[in-house]
Protein backbone atom coordinates (compact mmCIF):
# COMPACT_ATOMS: atom_id res chain seq x y z
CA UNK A 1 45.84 5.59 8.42
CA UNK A 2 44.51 1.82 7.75
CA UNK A 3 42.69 1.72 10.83
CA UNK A 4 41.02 5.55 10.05
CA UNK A 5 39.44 4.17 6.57
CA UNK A 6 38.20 0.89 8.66
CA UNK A 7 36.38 3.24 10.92
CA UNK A 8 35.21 5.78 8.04
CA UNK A 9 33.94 2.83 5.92
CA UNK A 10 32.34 1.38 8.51
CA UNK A 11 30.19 4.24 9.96
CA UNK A 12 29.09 4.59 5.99
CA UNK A 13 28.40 0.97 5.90
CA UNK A 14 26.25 1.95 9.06
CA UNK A 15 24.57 5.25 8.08
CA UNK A 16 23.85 3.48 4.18
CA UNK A 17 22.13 0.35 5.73
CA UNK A 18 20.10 2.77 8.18
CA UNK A 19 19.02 5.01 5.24
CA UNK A 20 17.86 1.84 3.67
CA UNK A 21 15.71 0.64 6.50
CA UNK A 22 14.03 3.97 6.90
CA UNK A 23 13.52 4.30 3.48
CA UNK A 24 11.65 1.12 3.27
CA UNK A 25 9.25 1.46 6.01
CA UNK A 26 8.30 5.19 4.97
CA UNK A 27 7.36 2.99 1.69
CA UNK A 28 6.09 0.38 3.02
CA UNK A 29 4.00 1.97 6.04
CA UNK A 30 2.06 4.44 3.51
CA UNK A 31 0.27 2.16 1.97
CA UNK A 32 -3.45 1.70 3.10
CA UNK A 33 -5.82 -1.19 2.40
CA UNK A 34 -9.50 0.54 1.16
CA UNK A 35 -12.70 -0.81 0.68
CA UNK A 36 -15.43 -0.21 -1.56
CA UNK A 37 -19.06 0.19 0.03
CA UNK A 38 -21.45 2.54 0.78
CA UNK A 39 -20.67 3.73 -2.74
CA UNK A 40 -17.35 5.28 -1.29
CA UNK A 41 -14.17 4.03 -0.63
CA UNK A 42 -13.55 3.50 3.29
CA UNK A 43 -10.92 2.28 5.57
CA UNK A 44 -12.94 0.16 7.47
CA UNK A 45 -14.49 -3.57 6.51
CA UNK A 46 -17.90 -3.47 6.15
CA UNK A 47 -18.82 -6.37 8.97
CA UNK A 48 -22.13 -7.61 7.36
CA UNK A 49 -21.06 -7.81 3.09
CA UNK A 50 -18.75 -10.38 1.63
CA UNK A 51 -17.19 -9.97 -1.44
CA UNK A 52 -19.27 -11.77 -4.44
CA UNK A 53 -18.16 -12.29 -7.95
CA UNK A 54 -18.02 -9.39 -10.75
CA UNK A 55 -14.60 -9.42 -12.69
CA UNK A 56 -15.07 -5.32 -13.46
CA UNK A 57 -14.92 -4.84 -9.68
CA UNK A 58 -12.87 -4.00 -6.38
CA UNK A 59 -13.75 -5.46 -3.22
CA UNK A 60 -11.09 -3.75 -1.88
CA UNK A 61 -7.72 -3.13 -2.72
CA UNK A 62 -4.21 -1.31 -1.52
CA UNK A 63 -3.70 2.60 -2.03
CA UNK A 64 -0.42 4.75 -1.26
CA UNK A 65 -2.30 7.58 -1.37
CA UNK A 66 -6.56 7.89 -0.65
CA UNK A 67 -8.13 6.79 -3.79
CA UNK A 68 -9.88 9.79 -5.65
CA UNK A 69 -12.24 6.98 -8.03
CA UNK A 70 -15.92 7.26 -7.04
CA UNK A 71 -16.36 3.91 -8.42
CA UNK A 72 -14.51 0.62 -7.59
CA UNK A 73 -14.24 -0.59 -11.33
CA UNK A 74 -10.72 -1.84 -11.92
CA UNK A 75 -10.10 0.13 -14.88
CA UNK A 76 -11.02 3.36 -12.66
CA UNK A 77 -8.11 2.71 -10.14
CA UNK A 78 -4.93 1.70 -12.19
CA UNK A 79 -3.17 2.67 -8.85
CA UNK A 80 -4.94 -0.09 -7.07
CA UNK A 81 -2.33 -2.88 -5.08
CA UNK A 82 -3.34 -6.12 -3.54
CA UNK A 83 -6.71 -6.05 -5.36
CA UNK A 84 -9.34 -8.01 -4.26
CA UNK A 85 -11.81 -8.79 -7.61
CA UNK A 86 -15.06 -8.73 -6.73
CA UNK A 87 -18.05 -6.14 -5.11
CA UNK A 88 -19.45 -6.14 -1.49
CA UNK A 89 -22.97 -7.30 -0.82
């Protein structure tokens, strides 16, 4: 009977630790990195701007879900993760 409980507990130890991996790369794989040129947001780098300083702006930044702001102020995109402050010339 010991030796039954072992074995139960320890294919829920297993099944709880691999629900806990997968849950944590569908979270963390979702996540895209955006940036702001063109007057759009894109996935791409733009290969000939840098990002310059304006404090209002997003030079890019991290989105769960494609952003729906046509502009890349930073009070625009509250959902906005890993910001980078600034605007692409």
């Amino acid at each position: 009977m010991k030796n039954s409980k072992k074995i139960n507990g320890g294919i829920l130890g297993i099944a709880a630790a691999l629900a806990l991996v997968f849950t944590q790369s569908a979270f963390t794989s979702a996540a895209t990195r955006y940036y702001f040129y063109d007057n759009q947001w894109q996935t791409s780098a733009p290969s000939s701007q840098t990002c310059v300083s304006d404090p209002q702006r997003l030079c890019s930044a991290v989105f769960d879900t494609p952003p729906t702001s046509k502009s890349n102020l930073i009070s625009e995109n509250p959902a906005a993760d890993e910001v980078q402050i600034g605007k692409l010339q």
